[in-house]
Protein backbone atom coordinates (compact mmCIF):
# COMPACT_ATOMS: atom_id res chain seq x y z
CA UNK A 1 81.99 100.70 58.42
CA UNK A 2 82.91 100.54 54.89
CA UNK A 3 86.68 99.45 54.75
CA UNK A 4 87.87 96.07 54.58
CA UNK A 5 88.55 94.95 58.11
CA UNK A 6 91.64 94.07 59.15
CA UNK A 7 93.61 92.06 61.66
CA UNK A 8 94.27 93.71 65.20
CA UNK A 9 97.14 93.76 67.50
CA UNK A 10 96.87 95.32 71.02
CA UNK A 11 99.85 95.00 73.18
CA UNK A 12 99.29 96.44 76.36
CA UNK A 13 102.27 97.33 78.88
CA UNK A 14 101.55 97.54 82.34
CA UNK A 15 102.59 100.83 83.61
CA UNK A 16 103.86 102.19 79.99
CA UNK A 17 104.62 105.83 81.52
CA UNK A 18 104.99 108.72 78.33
CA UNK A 19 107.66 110.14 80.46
CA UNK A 20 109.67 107.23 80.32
CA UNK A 21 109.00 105.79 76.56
CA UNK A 22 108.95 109.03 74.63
CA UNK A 23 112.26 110.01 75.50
CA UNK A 24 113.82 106.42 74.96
CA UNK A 25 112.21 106.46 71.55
CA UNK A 26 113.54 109.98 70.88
CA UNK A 27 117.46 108.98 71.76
CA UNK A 28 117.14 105.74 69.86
CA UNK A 29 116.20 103.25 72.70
CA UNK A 30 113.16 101.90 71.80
CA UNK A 31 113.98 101.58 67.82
CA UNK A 32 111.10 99.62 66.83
CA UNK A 33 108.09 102.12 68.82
CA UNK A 34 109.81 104.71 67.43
CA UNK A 35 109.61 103.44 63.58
CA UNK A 36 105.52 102.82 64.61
CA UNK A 37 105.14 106.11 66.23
CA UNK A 38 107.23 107.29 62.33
CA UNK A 39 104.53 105.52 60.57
CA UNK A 40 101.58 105.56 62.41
CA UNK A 41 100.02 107.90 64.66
CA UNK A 42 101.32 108.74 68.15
CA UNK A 43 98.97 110.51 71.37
CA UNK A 44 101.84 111.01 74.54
CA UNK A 45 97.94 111.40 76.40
CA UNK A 46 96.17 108.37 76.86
CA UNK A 47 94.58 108.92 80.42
CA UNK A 48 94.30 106.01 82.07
CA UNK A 49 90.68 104.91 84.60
CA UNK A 50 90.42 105.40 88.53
CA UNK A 51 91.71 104.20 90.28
CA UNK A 52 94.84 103.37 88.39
CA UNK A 53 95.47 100.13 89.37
CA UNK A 54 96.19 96.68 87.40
CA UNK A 55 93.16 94.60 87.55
CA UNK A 56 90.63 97.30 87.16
CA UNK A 57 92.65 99.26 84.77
CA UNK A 58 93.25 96.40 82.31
CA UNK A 59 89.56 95.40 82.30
CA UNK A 60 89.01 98.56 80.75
CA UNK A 61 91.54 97.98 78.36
CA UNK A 62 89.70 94.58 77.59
CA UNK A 63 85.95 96.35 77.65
CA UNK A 64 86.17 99.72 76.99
CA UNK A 65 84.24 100.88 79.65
CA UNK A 66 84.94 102.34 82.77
CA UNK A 67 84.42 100.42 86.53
CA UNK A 68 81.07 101.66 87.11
CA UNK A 69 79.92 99.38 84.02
CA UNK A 70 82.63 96.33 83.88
CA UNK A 71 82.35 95.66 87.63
CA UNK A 72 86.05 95.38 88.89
CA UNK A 73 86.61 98.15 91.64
CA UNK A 74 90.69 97.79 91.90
CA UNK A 75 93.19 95.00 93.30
CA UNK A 76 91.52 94.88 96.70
CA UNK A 77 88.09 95.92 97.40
CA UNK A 78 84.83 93.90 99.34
CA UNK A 79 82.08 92.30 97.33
CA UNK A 80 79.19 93.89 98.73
CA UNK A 81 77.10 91.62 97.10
CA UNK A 82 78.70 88.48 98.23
CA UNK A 83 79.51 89.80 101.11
CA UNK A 84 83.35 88.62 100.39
CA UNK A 85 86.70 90.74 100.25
CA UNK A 86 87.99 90.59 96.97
CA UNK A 87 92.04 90.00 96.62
CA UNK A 88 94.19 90.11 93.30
CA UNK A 89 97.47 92.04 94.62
CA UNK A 90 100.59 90.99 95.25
CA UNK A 91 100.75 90.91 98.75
CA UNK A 92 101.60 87.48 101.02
CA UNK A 93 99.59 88.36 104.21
CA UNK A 94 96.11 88.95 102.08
CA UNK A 95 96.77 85.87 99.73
CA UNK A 96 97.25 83.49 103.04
CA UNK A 97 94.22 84.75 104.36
CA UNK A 98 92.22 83.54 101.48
CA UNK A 99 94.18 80.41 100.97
CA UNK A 100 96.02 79.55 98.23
CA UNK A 101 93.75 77.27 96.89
CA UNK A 102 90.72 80.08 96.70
CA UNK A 103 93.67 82.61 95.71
CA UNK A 104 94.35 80.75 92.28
CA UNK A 105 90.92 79.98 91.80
CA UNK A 106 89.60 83.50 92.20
CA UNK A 107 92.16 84.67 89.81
CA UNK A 108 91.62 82.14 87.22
CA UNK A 109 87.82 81.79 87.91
CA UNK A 110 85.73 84.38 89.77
CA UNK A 111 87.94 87.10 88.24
CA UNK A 112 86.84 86.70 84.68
CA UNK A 113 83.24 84.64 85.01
CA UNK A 114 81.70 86.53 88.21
CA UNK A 115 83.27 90.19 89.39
CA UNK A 116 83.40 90.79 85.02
CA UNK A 117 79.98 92.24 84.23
CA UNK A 118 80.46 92.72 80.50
CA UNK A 119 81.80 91.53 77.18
CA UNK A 120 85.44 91.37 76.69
CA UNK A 121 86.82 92.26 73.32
CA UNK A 122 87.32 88.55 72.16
CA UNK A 123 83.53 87.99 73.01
CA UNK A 124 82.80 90.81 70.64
CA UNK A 125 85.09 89.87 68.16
CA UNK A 126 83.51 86.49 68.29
CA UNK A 127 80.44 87.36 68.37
CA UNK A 128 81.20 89.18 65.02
CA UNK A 129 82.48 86.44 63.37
CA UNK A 130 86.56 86.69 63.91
CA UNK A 131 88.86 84.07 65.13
CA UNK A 132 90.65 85.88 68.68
CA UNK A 133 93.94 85.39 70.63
CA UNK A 134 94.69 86.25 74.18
CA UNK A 135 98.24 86.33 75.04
CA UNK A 136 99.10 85.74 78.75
CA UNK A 137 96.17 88.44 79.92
CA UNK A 138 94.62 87.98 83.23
CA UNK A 139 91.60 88.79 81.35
CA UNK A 140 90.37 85.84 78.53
CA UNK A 141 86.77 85.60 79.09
CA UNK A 142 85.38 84.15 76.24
CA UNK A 143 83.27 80.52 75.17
CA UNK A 144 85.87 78.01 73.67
CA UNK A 145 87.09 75.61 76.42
CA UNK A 146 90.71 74.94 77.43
CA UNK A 147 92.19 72.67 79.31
CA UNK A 148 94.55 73.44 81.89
CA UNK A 149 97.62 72.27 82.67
CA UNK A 150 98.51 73.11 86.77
CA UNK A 151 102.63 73.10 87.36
CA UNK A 152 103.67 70.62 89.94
CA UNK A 153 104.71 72.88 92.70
CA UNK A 154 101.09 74.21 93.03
CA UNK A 155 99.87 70.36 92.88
CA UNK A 156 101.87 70.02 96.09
CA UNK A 157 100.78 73.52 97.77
CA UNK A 158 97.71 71.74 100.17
CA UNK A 159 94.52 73.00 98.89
CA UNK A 160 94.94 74.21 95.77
CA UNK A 161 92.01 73.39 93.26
CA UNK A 162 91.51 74.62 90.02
CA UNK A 163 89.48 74.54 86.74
CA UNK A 164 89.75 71.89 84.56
CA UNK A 165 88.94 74.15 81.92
CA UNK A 166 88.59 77.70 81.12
CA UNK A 167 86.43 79.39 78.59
CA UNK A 168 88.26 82.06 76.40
CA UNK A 169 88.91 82.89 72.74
CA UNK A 170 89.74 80.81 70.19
CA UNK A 171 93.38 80.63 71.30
CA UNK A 172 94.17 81.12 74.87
CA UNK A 173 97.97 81.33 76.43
CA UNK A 174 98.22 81.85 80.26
CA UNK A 175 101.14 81.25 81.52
CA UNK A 176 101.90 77.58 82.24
CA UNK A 177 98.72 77.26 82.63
CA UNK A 178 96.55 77.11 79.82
CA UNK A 179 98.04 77.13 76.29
CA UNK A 180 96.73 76.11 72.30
CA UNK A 181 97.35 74.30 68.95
CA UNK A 182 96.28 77.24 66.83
CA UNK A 183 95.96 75.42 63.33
CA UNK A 184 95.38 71.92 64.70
CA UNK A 185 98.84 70.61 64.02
CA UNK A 186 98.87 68.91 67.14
CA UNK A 187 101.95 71.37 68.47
CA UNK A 188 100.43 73.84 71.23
CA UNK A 189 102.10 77.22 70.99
CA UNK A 190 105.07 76.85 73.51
CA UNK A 191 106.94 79.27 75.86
CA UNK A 192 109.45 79.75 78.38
CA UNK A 193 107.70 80.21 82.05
CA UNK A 194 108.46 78.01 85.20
CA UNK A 195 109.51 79.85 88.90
CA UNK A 196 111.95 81.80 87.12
CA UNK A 197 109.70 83.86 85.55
CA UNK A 198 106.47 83.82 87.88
CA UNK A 199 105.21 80.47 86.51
CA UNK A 200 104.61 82.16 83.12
CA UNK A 201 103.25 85.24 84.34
CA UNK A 202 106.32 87.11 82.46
CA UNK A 203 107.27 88.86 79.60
CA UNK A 204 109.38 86.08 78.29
CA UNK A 205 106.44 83.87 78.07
CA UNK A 206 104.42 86.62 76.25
CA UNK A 207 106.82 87.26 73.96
CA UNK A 208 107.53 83.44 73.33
CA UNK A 209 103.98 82.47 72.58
CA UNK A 210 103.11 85.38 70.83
CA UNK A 211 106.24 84.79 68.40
CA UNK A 212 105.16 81.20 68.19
CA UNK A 213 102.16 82.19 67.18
CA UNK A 214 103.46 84.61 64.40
CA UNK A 215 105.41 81.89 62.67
CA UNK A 216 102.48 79.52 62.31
CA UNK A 217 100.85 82.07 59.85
CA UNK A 218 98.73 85.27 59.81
CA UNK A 219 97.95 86.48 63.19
CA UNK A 220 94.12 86.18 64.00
CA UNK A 221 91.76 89.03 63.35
CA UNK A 222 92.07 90.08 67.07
CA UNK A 223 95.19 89.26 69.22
CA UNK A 224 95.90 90.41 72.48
CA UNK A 225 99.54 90.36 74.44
CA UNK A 226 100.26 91.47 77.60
CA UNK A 227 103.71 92.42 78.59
CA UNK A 228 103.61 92.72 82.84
CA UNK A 229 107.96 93.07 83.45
CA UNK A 230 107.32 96.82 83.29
CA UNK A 231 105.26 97.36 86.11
CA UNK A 232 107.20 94.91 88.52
CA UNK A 233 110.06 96.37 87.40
CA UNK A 234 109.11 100.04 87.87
CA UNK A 235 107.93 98.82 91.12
CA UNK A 236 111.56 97.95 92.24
CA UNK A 237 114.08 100.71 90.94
CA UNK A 238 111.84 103.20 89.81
CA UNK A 239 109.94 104.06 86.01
CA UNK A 240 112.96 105.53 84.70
CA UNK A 241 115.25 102.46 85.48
CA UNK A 242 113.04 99.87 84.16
CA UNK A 243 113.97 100.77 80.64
CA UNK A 244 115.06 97.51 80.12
CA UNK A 245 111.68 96.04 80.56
CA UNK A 246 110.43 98.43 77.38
CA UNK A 247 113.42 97.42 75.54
CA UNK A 248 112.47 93.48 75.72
CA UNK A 249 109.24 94.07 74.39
CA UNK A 250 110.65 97.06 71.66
CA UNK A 251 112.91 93.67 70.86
CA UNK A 252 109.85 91.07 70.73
CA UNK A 253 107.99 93.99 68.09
CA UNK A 254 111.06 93.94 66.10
CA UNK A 255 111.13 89.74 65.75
CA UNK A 256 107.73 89.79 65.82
CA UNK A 257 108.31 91.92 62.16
CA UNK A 258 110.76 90.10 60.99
CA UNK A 259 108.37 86.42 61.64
CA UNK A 260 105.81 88.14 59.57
CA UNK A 261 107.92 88.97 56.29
CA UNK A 262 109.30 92.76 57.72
CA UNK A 263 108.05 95.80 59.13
CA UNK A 264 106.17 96.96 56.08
CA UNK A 265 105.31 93.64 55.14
CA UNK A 266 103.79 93.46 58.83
CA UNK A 267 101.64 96.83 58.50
CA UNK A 268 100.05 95.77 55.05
CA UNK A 269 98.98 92.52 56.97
CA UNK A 270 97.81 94.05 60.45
CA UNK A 271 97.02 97.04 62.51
CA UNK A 272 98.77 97.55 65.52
CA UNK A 273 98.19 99.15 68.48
CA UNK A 274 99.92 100.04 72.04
CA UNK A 275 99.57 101.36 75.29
CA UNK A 276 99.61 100.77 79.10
CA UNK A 277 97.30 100.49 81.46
CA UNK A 278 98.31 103.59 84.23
CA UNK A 279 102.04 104.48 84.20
CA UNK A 280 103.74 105.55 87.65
CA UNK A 281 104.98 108.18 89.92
CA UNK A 282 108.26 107.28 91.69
CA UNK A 283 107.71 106.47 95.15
CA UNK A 284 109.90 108.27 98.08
CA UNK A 285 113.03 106.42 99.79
CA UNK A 286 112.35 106.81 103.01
CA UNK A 287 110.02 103.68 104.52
CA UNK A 288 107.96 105.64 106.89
CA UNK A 289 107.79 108.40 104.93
CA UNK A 290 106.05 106.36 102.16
CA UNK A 291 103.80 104.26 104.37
CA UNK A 292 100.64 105.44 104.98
CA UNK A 293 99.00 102.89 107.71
CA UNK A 294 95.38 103.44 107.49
CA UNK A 295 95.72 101.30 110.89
CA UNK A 296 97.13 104.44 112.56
CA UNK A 297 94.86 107.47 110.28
CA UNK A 298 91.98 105.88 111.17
CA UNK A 299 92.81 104.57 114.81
CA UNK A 300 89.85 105.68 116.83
CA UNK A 301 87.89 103.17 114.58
CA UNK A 302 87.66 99.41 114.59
CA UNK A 303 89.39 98.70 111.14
CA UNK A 304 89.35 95.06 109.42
CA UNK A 305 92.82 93.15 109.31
CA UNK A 306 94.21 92.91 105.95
CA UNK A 307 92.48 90.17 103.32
CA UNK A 308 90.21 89.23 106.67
CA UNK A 309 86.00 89.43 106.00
CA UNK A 310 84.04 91.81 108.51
CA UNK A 311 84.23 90.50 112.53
CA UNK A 312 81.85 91.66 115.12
CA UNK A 313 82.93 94.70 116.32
CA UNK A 314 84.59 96.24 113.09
CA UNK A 315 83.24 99.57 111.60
CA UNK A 316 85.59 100.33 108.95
CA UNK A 317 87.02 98.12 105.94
CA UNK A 318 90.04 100.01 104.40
CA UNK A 319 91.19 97.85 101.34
CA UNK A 320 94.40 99.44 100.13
CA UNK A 321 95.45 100.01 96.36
CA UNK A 322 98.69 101.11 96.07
CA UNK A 323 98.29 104.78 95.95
CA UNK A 324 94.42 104.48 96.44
CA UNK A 325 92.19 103.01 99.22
CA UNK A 326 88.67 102.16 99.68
CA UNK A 327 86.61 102.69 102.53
CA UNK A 328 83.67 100.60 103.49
CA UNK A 329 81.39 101.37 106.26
CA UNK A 330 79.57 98.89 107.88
CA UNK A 331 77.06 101.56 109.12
CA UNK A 332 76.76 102.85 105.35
CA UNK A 333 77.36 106.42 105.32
CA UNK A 334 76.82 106.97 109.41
CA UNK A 335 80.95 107.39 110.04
CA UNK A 336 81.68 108.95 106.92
CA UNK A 337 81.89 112.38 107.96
CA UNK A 338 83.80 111.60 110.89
CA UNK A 339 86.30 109.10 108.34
CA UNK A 340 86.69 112.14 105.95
CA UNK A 341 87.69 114.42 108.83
CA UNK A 342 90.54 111.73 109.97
CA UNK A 343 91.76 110.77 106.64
CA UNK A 344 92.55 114.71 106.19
CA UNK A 345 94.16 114.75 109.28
CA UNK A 346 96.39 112.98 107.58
CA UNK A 347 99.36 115.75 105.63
CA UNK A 348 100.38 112.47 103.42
CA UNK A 349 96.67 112.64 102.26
CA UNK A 350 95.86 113.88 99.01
CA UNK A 351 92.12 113.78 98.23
CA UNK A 352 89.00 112.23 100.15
CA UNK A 353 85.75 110.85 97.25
CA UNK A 354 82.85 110.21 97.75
CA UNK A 355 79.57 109.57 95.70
CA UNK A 356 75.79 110.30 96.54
CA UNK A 357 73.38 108.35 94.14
CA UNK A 358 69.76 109.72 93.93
CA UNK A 359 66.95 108.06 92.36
CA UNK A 360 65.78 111.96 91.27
CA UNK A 361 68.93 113.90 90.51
CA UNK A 362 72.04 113.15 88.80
CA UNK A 363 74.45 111.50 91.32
CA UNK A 364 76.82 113.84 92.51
CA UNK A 365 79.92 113.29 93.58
CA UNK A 366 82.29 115.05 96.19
CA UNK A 367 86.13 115.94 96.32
CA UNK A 368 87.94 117.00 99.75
CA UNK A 369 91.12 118.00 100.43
CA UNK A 370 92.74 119.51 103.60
CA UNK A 371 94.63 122.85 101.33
CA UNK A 372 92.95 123.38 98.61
CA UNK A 373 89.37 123.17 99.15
CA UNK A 374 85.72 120.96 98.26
CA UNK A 375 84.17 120.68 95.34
CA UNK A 376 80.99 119.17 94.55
CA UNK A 377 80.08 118.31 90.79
CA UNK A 378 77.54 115.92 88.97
CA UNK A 379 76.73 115.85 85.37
CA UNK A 380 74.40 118.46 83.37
CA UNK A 381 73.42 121.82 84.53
CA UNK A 382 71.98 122.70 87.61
CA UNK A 383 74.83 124.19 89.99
CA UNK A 384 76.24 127.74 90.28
CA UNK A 385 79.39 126.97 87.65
CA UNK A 386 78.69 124.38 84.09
CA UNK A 387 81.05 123.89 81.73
CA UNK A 388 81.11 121.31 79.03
CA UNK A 389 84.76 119.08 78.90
CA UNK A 390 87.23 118.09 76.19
CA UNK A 391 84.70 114.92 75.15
CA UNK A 392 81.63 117.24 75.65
CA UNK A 393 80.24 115.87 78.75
CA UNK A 394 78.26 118.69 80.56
CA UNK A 395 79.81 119.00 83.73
CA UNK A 396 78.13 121.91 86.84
CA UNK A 397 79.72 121.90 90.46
CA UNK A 398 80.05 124.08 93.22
CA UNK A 399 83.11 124.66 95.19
CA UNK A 400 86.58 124.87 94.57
CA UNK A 401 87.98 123.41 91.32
CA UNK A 402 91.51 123.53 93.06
CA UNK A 403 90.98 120.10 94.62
CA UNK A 404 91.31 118.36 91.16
CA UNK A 405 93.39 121.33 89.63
CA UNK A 406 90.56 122.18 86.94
CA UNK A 407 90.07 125.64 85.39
CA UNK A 408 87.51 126.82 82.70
CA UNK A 409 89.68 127.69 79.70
CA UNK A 410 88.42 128.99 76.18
CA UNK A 411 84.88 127.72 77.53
CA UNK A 412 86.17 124.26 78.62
CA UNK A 413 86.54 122.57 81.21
CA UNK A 414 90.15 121.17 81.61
CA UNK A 415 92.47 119.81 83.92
CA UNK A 416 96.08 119.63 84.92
CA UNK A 417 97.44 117.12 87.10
CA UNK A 418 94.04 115.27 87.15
CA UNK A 419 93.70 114.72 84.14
CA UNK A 420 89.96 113.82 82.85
CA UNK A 421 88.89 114.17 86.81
CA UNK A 422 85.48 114.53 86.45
CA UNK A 423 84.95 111.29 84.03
CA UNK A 424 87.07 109.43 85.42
CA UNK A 425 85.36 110.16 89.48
CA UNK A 426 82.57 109.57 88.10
CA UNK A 427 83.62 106.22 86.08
CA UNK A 428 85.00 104.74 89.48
CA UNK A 429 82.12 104.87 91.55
CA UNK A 430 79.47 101.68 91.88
CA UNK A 431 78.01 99.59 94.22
CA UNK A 432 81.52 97.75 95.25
CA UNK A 433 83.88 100.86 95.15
CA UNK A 434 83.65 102.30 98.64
CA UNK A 435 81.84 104.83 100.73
CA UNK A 436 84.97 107.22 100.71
CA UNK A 437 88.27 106.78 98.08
CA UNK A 438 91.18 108.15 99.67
CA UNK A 439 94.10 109.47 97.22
CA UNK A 440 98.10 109.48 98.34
CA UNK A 441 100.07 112.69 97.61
CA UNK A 442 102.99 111.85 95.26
CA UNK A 443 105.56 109.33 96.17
CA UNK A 444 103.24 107.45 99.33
CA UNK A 445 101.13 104.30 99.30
CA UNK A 446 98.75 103.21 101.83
CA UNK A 447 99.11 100.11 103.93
CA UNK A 448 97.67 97.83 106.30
CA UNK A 449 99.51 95.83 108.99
CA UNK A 450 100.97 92.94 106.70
CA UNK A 451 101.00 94.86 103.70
CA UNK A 452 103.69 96.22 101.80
CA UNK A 453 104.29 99.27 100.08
CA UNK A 454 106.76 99.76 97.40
CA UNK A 455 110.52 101.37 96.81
CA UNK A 456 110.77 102.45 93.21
CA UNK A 457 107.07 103.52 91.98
CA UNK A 458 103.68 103.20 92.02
CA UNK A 459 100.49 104.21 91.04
CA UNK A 460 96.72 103.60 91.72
CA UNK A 461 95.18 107.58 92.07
CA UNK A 462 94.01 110.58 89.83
CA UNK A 463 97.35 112.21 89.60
CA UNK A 464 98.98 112.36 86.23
CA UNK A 465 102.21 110.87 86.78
CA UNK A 466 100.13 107.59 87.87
CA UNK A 467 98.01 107.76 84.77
CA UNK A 468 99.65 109.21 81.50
CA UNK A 469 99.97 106.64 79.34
CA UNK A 470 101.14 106.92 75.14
CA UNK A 471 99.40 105.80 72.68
CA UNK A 472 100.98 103.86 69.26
CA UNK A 473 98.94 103.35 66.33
CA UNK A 474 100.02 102.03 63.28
CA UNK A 475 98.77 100.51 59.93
CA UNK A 476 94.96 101.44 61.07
CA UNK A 477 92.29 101.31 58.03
CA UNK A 478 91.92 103.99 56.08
CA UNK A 479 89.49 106.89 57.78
CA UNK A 480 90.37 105.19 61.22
CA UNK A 481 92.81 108.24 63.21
CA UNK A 482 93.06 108.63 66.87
CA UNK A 483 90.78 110.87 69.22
CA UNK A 484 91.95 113.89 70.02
CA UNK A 485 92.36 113.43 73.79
CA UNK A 486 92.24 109.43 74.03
CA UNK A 487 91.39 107.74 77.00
CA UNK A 488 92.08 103.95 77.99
CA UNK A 489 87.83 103.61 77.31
CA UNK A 490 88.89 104.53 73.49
CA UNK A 491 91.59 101.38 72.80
CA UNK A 492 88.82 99.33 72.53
CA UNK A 493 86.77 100.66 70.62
CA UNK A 494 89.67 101.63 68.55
CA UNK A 495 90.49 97.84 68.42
CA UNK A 496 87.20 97.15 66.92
CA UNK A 497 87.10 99.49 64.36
CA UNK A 498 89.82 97.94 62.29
CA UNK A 499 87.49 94.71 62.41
CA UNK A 500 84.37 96.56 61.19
CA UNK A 501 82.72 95.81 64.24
CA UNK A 502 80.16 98.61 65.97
CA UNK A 503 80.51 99.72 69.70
CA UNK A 504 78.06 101.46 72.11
CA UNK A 505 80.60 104.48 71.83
CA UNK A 506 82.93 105.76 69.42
CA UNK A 507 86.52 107.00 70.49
CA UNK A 508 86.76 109.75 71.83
CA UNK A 509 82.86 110.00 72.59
CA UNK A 510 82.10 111.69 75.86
CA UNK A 511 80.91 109.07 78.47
CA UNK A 512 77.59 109.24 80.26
CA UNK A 513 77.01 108.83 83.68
CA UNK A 514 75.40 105.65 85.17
CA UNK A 515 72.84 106.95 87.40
CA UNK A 516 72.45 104.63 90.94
CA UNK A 517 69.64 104.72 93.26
């Protein structure tokens, strides 16, 4: 690229919902998005991965790529591979199952360095010759080492092991855990954590180092901060309560100006740009009513306890994402039929997915629901009905487009509240997502026995309420503007612009399918 590259910001807010931040920055809430979205350039669209849930959903914001390519299937899914359930929720009953020892070493460890299958943007950045910041994101993979630091209360938790080190970017702030002397000084960045605030996992300690950071000097070429208050928050009272959350970090942007020499001062220095990972839907009142068990759906089958490995005698594995679930099989596809069937049985049911790779055609992939019919689609031509979508992606299917509310309009293929349903299927399936997804209609979650679901909102399926986020760009490089219809794939890509730095895809570019055999 042929302009000078500049310094990157990407703030990411979990669960940043359009239909909660557009209308704050419209009455005057949110002060400081607003004066970005004034000089910048603003999408209320940026559709989020499948399923919509935290870990997944921010590797993409840290890769640019969709599941089938970076390798994390959700929160909760089994490790084919290493024949292992996989566990980074929230939930008690799954994280004493593992232990809490291989709990904080799978989140610190195997997260980043085994389930990741690609480069993170500070590797990239790196790679290209820029100095990188991560800011209290679960995702740092990089190759600088960094000590860390373990809080006392989890010395004293029995079997609790961890890394001496971690490898990430240049600088690397997690929580209490890990944390850097950016211009060898001798002071590390510093920040307000402890139990208070989730042992630094916390939107005080984000803001705190990141601020720290700013008044050492000029940001890096590529930082990245992670606000997570939002989400936890929306969880409890509901999206549209959880204002405050946005209004801490629309307060943190507006010191974070003023440590840099002002607003303007802060756009001639650095590019900026913001979004969330999914947003929510909020979730119904009523506990039964909002608990699906998949104990009960699928209770003619032997189903694995929650966070437990397979046991003799157990067909099914049903890992539950919020408002998503995976479905293993331990027969492979031999009860799938018969799983479909029950999970439609099901009224709280939205959607039952499923993919069928072929070494000779384009893998196709199937939608079912129990009112508004099946549909069966697969990239390029070669079925009854083709259309070509917003990115360009040649899409054919049979059946009814009613199960993922698409229509053919002006010769394209476009959806309405599943958004980007075809990609984004079609991004979600690998080896390690499931022999059948399962989708929640609005305001349920699904559950296991020692699970919980949650009160406010949620998130997690193909529905747009769970996966609408906006999209804040400000003080980009000349020639640098925003993709039409932007996707979570594009920030990114969009991140790495500003630096100069080439990408396998350009935002905005329509997405191939990986093939499987």
């Amino acid at each position: 690229m042929s302009q000078r590259p500049k310094p990157i910001l990407m703030i990411i807010i979990d669960a940043l919902a359009t239909r909660v931040a557009e209308p704050a920055m419209n009455d005057g809430r949110l002060p400081n998005f607003a004066r970005l979205v004034r000089h910048g350039q603003y999408s209320p669209t940026c559709w989020s991965m499948f399923p919509s849930i935290t870990p997944a959903a921010t590797c993409t914001l840290h890769t640019g790529l969709y599941p089938q390519r970076h390798g994390v299937a959700g929160a909760y899914w089994y490790d084919s591979k290493q024949d292992r359930v996989a566990y980074f929720g929230d939930d008690i009953w799954p994280i004493l199952a593992h232990g809490h020892g291989r709990f904080l070493h799978e989140f610190q460890v195997t997260l980043n360095y085994d389930h990741l299958r690609v480069p993170t943007v500070y590797e990239l950045a790196r790679k290209a010759g820029f100095k990188a910041a991560c800011v209290n994101s679960m995702w740092f993979r990089a190759d600088v080492p960094h000590e860390v630091n373990l809080p006392l209360l989890f010395k004293l938790l029995p079997g609790v092991k961890t890394a001496k080190t971690l490898n990430g970017p240049d600088i690397l702030c997690l929580a209490d855990f890990v944390t850097s002397d950016p211009d060898g000084s001798g002071r590390k960045l510093k920040a307000p954590g402890g139990v208070a605030r989730r042992y630094g996992f916390h939107d005080e300690t984000t803001a705190g180092y990141l601020l720290d950071l700013a008044s050492r000097g000029p940001l890096p070429g590529l930082t990245v901060a992670y606000f997570p208050n939002n989400d936890f928050e929306s969880h409890r009272v509901g999206p549209l309560k959880a204002i405050p959350a946005l209004q801490f970090v629309d307060e943190t942007l507006g010191k974070l100006f003023d440590a840099r020499g002002g607003f303007d001062a802060f756009l001639r220095e650095n590019a900026i740009l913001i979004t969330g990972d999914h947003s929510q839907c909020d979730t119904l009142e009523d506990d039964d009513e909002r608990r699906i068990n998949l104990d009960d759906v699928l209770a003619d089958l032997n189903v694995v306890s929650a966070g437990q490995e397979w046991g003799e005698g157990d067909q099914v594995m049903a890992c539950p994402n919020m408002r998503t679930a995976q479905v293993y099989l331990r027969d492979g596809t031999g009860l799938r039929d018969r799983v479909v069937a029950e999970l439609l049985a099901e009224p709280r049911i939205d959607q039952a997915l499923w993919a069928e790779p072929s070494s000779e055609r384009p893998e196709t992939y199937h939608v079912a629901t129990a009112d508004r019919g099946t549909l069966v689609f697969h990239s390029g031509d070669g079925a009854s009905q083709t259309a070509r979508d917003d990115y360009g992606t040649i899409w054919s299917w049979d059946g009814d487009l009613s199960a993922v509310d698409g229509e053919v309009s002006d010769g394209r293929l476009r959806f309405g509240d599943y958004p980007n349903a075809f990609e984004r299927i079609a991004g979600g399936f690998f080896d390690e997502a499931g022999h059948v997804l399962t989708t929640a209609k609005l305001g349920r979650e699904f559950v296991l026995p020692g699970t919980e679901t949650h009160a406010g909102g949620s998130h997690g399926s193909l529905h747009r309420l769970d996966s609408t986020s906006p999209l804040i760009a400000a003080g980009l490089p000349e020639g640098i503007a925003l993709p039409q219809f932007p996707r979570t794939v594009d920030f990114v890509p969009l991140a790495l612009q500003c630096l100069g730095i080439g990408f396998e895809y350009v935002p905005g570019a329509a997405r191939p399918v990986r093939h499987r055999e």
